[in-house]
C-alpha atoms as a PDB file:
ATOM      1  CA  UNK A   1       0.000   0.000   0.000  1.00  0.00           C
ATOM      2  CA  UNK A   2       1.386   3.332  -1.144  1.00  0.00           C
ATOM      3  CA  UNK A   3      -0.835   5.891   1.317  1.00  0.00           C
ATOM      4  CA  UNK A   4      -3.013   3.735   3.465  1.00  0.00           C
ATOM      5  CA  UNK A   5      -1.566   1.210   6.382  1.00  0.00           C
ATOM      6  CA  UNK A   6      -2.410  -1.821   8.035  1.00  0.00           C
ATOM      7  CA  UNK A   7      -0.899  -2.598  11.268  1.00  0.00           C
ATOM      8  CA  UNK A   8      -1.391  -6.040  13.729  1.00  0.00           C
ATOM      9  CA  UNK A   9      -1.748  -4.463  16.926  1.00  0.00           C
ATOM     10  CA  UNK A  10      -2.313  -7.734  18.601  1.00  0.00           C
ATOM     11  CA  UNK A  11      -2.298 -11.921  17.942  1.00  0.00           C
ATOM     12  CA  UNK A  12      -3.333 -14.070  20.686  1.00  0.00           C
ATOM     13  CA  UNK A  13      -1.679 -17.308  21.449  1.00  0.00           C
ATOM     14  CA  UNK A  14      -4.679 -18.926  20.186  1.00  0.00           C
ATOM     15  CA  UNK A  15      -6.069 -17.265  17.761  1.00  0.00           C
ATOM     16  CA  UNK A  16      -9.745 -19.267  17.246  1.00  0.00           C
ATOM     17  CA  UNK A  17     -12.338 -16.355  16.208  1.00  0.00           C
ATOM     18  CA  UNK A  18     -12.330 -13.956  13.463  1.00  0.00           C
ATOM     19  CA  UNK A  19     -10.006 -10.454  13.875  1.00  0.00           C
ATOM     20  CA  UNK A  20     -11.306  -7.227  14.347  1.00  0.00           C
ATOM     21  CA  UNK A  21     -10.267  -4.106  11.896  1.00  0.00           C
ATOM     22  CA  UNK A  22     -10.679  -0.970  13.602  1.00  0.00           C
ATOM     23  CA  UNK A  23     -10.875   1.684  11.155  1.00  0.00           C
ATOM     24  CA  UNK A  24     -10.704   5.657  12.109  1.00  0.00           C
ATOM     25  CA  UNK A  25     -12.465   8.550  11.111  1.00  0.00           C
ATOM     26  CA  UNK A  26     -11.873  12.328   9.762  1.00  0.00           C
ATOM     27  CA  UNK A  27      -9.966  13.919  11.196  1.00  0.00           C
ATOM     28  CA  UNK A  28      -8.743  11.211  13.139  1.00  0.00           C
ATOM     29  CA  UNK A  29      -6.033   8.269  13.265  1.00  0.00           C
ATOM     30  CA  UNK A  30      -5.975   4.663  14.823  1.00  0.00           C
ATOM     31  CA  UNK A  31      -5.187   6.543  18.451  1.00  0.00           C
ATOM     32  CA  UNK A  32      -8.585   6.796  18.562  1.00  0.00           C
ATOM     33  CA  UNK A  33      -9.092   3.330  19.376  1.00  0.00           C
ATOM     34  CA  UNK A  34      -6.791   2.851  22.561  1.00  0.00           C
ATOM     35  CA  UNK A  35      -9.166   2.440  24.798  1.00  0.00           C
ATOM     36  CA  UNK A  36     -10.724  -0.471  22.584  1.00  0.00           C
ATOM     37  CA  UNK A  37      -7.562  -2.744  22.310  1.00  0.00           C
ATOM     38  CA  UNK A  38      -6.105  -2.230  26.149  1.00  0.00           C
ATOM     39  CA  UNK A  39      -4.477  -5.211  27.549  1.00  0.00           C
ATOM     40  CA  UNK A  40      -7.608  -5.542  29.702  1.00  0.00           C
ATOM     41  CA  UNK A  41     -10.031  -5.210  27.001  1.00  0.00           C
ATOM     42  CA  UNK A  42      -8.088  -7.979  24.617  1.00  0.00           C
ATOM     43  CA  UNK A  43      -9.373 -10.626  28.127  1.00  0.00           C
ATOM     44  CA  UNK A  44     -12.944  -9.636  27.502  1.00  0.00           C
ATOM     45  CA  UNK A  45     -15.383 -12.191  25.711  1.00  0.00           C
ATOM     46  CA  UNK A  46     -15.497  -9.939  22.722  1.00  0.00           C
ATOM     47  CA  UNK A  47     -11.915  -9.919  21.805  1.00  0.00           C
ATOM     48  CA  UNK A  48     -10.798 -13.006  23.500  1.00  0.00           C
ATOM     49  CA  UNK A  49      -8.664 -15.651  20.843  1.00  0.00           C
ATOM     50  CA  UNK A  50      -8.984 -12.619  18.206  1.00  0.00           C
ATOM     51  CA  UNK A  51      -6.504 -10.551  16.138  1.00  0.00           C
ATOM     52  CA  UNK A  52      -6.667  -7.309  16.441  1.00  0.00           C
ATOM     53  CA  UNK A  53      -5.983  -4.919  13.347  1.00  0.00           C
ATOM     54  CA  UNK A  54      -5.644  -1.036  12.389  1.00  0.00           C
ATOM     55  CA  UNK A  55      -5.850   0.101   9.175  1.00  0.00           C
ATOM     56  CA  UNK A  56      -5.020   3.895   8.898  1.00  0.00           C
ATOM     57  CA  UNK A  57      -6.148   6.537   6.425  1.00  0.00           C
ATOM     58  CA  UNK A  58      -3.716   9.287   5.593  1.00  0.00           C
ATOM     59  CA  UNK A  59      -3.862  11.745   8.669  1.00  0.00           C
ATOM     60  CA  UNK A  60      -1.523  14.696  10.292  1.00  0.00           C
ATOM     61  CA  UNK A  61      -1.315  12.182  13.469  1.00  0.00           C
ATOM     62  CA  UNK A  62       0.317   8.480  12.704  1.00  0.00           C
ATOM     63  CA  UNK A  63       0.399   8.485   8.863  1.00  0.00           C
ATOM     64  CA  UNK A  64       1.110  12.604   7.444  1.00  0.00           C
ATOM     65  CA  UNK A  65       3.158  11.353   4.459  1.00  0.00           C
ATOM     66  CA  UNK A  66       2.608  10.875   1.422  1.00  0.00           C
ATOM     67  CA  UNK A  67      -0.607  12.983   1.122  1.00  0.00           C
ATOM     68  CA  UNK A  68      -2.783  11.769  -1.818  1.00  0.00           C
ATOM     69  CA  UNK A  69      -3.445  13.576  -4.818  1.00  0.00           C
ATOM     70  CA  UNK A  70      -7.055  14.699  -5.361  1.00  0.00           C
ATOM     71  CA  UNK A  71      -6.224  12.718  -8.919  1.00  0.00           C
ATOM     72  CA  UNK A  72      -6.151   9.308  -6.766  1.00  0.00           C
ATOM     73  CA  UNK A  73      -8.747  10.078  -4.252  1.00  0.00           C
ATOM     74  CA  UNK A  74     -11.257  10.469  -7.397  1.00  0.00           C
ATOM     75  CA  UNK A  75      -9.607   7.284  -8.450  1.00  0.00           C
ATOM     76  CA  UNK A  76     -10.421   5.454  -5.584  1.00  0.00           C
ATOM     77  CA  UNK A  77      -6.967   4.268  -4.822  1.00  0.00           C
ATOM     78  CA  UNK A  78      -7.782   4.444  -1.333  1.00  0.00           C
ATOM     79  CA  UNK A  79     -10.681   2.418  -1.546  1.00  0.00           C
ATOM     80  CA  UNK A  80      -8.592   0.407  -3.205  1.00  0.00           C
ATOM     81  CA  UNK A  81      -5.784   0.157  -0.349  1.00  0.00           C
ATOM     82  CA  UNK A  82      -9.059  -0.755   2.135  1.00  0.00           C
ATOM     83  CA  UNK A  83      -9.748  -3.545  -0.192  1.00  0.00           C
ATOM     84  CA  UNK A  84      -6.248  -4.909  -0.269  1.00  0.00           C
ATOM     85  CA  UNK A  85      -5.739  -4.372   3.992  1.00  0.00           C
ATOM     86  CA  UNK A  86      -9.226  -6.538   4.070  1.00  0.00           C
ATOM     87  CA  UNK A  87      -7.924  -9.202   1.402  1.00  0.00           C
ATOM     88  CA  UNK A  88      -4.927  -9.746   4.089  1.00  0.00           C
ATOM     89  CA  UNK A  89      -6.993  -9.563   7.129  1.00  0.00           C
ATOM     90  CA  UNK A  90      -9.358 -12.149   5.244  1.00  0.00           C
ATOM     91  CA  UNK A  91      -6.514 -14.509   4.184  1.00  0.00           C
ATOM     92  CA  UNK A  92      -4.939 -15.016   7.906  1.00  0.00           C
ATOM     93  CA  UNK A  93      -8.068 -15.407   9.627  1.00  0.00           C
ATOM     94  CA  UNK A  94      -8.870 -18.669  10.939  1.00  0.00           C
ATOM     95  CA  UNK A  95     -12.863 -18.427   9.658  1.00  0.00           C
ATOM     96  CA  UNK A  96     -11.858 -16.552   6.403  1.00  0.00           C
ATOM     97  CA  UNK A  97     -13.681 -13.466   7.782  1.00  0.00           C
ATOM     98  CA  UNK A  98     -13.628  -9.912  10.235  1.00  0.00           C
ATOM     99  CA  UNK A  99     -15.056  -7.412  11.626  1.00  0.00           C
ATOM    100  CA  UNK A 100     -14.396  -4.041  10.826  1.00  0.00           C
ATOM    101  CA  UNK A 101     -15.514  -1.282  13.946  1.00  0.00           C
ATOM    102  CA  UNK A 102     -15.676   1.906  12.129  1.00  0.00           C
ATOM    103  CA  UNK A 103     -16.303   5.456  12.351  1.00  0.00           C
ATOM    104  CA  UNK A 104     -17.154   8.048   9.706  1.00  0.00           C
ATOM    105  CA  UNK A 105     -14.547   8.288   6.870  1.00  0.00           C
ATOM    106  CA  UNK A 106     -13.838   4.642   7.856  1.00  0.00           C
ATOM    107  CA  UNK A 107     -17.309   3.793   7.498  1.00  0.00           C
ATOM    108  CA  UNK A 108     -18.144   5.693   4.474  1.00  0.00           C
ATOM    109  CA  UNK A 109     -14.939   3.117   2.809  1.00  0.00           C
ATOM    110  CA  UNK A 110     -16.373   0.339   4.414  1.00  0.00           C
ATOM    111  CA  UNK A 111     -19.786   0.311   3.091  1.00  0.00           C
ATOM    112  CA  UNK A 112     -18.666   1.042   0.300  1.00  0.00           C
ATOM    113  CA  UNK A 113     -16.624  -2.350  -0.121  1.00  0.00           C
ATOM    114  CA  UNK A 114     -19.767  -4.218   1.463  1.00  0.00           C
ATOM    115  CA  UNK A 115     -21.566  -2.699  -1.476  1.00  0.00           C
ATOM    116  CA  UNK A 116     -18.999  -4.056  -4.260  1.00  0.00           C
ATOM    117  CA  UNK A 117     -18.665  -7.633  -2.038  1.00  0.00           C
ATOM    118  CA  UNK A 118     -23.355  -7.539  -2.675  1.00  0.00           C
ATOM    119  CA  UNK A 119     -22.654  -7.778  -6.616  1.00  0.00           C
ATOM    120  CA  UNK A 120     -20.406 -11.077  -5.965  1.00  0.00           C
ATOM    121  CA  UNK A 121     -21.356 -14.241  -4.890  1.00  0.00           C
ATOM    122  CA  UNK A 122     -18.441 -15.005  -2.389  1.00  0.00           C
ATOM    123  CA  UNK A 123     -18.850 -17.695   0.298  1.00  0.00           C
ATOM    124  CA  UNK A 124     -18.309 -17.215   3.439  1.00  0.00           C
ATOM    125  CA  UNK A 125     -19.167 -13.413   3.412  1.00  0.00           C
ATOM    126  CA  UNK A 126     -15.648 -11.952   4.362  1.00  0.00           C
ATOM    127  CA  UNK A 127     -17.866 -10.019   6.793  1.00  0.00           C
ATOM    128  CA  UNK A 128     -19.054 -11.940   9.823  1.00  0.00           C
ATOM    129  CA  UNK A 129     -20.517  -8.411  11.617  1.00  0.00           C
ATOM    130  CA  UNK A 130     -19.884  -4.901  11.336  1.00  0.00           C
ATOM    131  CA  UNK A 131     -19.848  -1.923  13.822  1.00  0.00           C
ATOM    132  CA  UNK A 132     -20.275   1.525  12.315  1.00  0.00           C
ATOM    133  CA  UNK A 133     -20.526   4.514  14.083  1.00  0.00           C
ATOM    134  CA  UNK A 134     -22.209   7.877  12.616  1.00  0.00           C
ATOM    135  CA  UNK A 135     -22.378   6.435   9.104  1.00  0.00           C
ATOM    136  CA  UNK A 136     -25.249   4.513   7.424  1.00  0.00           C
ATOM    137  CA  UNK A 137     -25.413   2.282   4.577  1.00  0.00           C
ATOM    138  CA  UNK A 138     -25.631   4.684   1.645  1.00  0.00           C
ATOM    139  CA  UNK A 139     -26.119   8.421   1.843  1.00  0.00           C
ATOM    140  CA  UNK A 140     -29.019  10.574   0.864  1.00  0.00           C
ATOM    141  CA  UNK A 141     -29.050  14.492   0.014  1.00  0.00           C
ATOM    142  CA  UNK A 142     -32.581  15.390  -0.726  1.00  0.00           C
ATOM    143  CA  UNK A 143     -35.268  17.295   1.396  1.00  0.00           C
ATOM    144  CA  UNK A 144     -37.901  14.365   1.471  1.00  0.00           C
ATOM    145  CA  UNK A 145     -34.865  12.485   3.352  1.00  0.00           C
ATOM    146  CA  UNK A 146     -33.846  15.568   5.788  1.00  0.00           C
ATOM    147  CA  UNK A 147     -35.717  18.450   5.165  1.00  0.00           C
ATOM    148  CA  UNK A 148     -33.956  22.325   5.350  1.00  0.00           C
ATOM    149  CA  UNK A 149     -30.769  19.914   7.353  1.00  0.00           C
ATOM    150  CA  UNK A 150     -30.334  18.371   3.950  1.00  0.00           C
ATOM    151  CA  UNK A 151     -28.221  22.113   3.476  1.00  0.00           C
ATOM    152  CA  UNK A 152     -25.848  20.663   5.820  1.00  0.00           C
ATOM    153  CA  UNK A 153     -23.763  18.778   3.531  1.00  0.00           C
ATOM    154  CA  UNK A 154     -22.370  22.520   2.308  1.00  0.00           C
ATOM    155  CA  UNK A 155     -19.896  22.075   4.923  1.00  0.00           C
ATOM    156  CA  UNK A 156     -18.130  20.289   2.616  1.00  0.00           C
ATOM    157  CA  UNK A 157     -16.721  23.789   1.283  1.00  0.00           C
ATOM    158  CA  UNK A 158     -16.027  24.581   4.579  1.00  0.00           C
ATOM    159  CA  UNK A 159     -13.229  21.497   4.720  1.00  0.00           C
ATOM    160  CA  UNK A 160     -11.906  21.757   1.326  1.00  0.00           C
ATOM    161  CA  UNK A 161     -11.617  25.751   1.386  1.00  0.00           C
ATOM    162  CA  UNK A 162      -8.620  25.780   3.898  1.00  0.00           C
ATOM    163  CA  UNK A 163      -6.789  22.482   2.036  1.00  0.00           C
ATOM    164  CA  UNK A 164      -6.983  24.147  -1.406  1.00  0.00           C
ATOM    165  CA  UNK A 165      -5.665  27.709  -0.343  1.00  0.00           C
ATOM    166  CA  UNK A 166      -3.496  27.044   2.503  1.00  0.00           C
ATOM    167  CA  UNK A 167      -4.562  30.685   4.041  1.00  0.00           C
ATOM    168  CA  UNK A 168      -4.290  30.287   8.153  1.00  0.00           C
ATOM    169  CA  UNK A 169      -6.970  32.384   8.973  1.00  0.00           C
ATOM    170  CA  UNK A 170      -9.212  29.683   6.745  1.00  0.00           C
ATOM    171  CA  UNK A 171      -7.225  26.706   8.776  1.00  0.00           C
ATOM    172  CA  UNK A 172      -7.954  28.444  12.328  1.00  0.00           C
ATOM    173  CA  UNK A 173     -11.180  28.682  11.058  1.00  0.00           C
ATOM    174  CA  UNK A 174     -11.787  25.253  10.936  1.00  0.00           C
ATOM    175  CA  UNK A 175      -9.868  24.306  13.703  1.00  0.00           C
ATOM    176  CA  UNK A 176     -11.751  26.724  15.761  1.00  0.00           C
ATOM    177  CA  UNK A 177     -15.754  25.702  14.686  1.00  0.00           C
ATOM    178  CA  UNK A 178     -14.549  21.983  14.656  1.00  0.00           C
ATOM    179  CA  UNK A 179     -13.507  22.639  18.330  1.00  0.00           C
ATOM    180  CA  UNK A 180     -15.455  25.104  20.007  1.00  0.00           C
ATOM    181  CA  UNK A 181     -18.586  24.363  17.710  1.00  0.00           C
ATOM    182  CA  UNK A 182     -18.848  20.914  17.070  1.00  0.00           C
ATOM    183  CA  UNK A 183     -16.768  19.304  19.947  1.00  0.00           C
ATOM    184  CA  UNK A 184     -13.934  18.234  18.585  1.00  0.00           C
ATOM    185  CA  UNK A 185     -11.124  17.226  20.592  1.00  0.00           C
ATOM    186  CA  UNK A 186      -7.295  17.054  19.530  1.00  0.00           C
ATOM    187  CA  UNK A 187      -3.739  18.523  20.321  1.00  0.00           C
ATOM    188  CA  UNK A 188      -2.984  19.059  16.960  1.00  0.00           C
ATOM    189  CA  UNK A 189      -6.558  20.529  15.712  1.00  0.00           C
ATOM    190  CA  UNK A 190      -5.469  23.706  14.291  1.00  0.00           C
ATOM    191  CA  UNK A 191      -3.585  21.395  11.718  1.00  0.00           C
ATOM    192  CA  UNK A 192      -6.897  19.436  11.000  1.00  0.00           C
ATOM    193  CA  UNK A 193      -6.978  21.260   7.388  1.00  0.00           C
ATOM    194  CA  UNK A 194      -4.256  18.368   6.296  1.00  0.00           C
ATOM    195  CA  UNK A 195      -6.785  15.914   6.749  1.00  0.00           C
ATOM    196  CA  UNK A 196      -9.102  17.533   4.678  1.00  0.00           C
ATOM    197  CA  UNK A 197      -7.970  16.284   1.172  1.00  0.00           C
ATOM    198  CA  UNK A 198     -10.711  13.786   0.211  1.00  0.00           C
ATOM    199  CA  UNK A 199     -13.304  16.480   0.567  1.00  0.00           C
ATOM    200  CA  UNK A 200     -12.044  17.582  -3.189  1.00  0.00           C
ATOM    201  CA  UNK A 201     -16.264  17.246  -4.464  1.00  0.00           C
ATOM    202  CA  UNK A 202     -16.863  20.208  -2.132  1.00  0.00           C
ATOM    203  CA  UNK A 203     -16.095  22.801  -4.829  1.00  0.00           C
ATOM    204  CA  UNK A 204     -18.829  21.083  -6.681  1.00  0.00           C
ATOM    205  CA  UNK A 205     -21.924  21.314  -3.752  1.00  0.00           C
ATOM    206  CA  UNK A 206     -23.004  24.598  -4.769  1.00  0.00           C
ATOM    207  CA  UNK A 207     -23.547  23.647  -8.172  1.00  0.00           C
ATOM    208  CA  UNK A 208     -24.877  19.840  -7.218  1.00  0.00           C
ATOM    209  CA  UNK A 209     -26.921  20.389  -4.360  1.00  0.00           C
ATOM    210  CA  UNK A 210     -30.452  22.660  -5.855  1.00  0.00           C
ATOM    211  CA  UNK A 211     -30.482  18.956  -8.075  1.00  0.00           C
ATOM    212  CA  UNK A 212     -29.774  17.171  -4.905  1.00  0.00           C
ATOM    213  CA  UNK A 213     -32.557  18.830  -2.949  1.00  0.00           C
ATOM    214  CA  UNK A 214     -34.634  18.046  -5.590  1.00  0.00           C
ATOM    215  CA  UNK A 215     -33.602  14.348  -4.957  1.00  0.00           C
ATOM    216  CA  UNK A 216     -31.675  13.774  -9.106  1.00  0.00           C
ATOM    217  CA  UNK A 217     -29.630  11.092  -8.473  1.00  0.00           C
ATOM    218  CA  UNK A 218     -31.285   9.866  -5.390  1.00  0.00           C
ATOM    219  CA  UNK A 219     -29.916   6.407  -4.494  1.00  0.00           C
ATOM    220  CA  UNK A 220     -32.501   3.524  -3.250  1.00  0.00           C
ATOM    221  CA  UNK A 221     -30.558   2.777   0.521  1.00  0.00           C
ATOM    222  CA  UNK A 222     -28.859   0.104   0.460  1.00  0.00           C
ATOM    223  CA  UNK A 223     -30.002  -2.937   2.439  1.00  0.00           C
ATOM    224  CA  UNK A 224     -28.811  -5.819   1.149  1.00  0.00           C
ATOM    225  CA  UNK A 225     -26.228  -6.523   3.462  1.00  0.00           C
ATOM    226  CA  UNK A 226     -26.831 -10.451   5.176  1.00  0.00           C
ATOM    227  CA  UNK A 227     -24.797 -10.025   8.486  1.00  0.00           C
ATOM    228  CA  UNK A 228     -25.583  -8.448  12.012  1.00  0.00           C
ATOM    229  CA  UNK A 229     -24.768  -4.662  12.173  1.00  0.00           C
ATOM    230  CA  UNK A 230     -24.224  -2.659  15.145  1.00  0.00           C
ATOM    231  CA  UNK A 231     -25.170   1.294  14.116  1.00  0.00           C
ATOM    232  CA  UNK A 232     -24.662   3.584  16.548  1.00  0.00           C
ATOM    233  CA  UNK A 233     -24.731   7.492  16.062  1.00  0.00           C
ATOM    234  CA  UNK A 234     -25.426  11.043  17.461  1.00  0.00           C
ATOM    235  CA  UNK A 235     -28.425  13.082  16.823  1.00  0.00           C
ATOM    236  CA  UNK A 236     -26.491  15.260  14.450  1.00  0.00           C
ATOM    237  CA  UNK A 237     -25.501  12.287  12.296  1.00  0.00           C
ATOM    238  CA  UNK A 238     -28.868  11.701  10.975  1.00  0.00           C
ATOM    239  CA  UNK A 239     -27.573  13.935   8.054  1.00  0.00           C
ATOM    240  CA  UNK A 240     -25.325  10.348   7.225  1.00  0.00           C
ATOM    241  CA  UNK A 241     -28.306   8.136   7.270  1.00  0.00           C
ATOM    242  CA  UNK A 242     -31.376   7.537   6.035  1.00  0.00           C
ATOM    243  CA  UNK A 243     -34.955   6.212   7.592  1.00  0.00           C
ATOM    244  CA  UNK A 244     -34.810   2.765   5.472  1.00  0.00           C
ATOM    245  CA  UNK A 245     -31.709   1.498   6.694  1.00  0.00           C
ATOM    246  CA  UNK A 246     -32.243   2.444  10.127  1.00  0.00           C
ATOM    247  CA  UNK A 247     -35.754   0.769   9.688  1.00  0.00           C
ATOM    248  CA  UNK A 248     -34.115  -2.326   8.860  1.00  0.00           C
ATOM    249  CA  UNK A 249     -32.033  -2.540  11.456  1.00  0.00           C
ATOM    250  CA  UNK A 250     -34.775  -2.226  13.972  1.00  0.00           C
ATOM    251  CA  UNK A 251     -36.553  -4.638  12.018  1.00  0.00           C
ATOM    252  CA  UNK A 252     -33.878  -7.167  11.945  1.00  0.00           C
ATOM    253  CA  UNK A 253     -33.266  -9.299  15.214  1.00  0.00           C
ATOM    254  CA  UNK A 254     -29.541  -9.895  14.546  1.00  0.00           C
ATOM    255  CA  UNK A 255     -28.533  -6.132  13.939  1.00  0.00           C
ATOM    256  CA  UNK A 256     -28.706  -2.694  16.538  1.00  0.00           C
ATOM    257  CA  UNK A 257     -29.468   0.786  16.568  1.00  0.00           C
ATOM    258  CA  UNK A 258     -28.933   3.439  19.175  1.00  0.00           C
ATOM    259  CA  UNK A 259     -29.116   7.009  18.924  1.00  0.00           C
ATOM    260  CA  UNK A 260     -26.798   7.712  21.744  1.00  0.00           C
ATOM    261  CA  UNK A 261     -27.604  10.888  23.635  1.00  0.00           C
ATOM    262  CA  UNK A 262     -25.898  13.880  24.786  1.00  0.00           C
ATOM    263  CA  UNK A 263     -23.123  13.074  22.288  1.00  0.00           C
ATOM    264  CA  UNK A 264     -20.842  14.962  19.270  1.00  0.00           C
ATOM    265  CA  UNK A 265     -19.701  12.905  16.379  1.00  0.00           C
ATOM    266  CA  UNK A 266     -16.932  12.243  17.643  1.00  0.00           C
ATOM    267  CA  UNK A 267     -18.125   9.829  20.401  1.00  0.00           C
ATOM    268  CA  UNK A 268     -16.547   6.561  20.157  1.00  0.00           C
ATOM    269  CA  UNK A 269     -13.089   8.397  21.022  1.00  0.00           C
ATOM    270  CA  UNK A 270     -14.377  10.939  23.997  1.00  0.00           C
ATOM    271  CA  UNK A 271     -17.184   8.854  25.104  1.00  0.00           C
ATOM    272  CA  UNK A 272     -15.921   4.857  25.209  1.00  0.00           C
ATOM    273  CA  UNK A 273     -18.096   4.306  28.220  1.00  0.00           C
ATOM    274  CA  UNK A 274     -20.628   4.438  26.544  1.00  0.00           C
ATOM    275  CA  UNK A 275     -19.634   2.456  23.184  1.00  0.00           C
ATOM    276  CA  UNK A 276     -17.768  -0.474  24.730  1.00  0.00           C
ATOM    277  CA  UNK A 277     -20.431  -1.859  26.578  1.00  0.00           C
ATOM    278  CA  UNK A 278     -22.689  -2.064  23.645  1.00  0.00           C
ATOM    279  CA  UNK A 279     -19.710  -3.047  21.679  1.00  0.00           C
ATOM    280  CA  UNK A 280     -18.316  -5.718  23.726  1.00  0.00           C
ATOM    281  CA  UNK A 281     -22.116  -7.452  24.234  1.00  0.00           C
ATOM    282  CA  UNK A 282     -22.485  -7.178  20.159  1.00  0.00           C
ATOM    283  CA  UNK A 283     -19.287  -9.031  19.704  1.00  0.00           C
ATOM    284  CA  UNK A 284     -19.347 -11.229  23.180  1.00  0.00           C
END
């Protein structure tokens, strides 16, 4: 893999059940997952006799260089790396399958891979269950899916702005609603614009979304995934889900979803007392 990179964190004397993948989100790195894979948590039912995997995005924090061209990221090279971390993961498991537990960006990837693995007929599913936190199935931009929110997804210019002219006052800008607006949390926030480069569509939202509002190119969700899924998300992440999928997973006895409350996005990193013991009775 040329940007992307998949680390074993952990392989247990024993190693009987299938591994786990944690995969981060924007604008984060695999440090957001240390209170996941602790020595104490690796004991617990839920990882007990598993491998335990990272796969990391490019991001300022473990993994700054090389940064990937907006030519690649419309490629879908990195979709690509994801593909080929899983096809590893996959090969040295002892059931020939995982389970990726991942947040935003990372979940965004990963559904997209389930997606592609739904138009092939492979057996076992390299999926045994999936976590995802803040992001559904498939994405939808219109009003009849969020109403006047469905504006949100102009924050796109918002991320891209600061990457593409590399002003500061446009980087603390970000840094600064990111923090003192939406939560975030990070040492290294006011350098959050670095992370920013697969946002390169954003210059395109204010052309594409009056057509989006209108619902043009509005996707049926996507439901045909066969495996238990564990959804969990904020109130603000409605805006990366839609009412059919999280319908089905209600419907479904094998899957879960909780709206968890009194949260920001970024809740599996600032709020793991909350996510682990939901996580850990999923995956018991």
């Amino acid at each position: 893999m040329h940007y992307c990179q998949l680390e074993c964190l952990y392989r247990p004397p024993e190693e009987t059940r299938s591994p786990v993948i944690f995969i981060h989100g924007f604008p984060d790195s695999p440090l957001m997952w240390r209170e996941y894979v602790t020595a104490v948590e690796r004991e617990r039912p839920w990882l007990a006799h598993r491998a335990i995997y990272t796969f990391a995005f490019p991001n300022r924090q473990t993994r700054p260089e090389p940064v990937p061209s907006w030519r690649d990221v419309r490629r879908g090279v990195l979709d690509d790396e994801l593909a080929e971390a899983f096809a590893e993961v996959i090969t040295r498991s002892p059931t020939g399958q995982m389970i990726p537990i991942v947040h935003n960006l990372g979940a965004t990837a990963a559904w997209r891979y389930v997606r592609r693995q739904a138009e092939t007929a492979v057996s076992p599913h390299p999926i045994e269950k999936l976590a995802a936190f803040s992001v559904g199935s498939s994405l939808r931009y219109d009003l009849g899916e969020h109403g006047l929110n469905a504006f949100t997804w102009l924050y796109q210019l918002l991320y891209i702005a600061p990457y593409t002219f590399r002003w500061r006052p446009l980087q603390r800008l970000l840094a600064y609603l990111l923090t003192r607006a939406a939560g975030y949390q990070s040492d290294t926030a006011d350098e959050v614009w670095r992370d920013t480069y697969h946002y390169w569509e954003g210059w395109l939202w204010p052309v594409r979304l009056p057509f989006y509002l209108l619902g043009w190119r509005k996707e049926r969700p996507f439901l045909d995934f066969h495996f238990p899924v564990l959804f969990l998300r904020s109130h603000i992440d409605r805006i990366a889900s839609t009412k059919a999928f999280e319908a089905e997973l209600q419907r479904r006895p094998d899957c879960c979803f909780i709206e968890l409350p009194d949260v920001n996005h970024w809740f599996p990193e600032q709020r793991p007392d909350l996510v682990l013991p939901i996580l850990r009775d999923f995956l018991a």
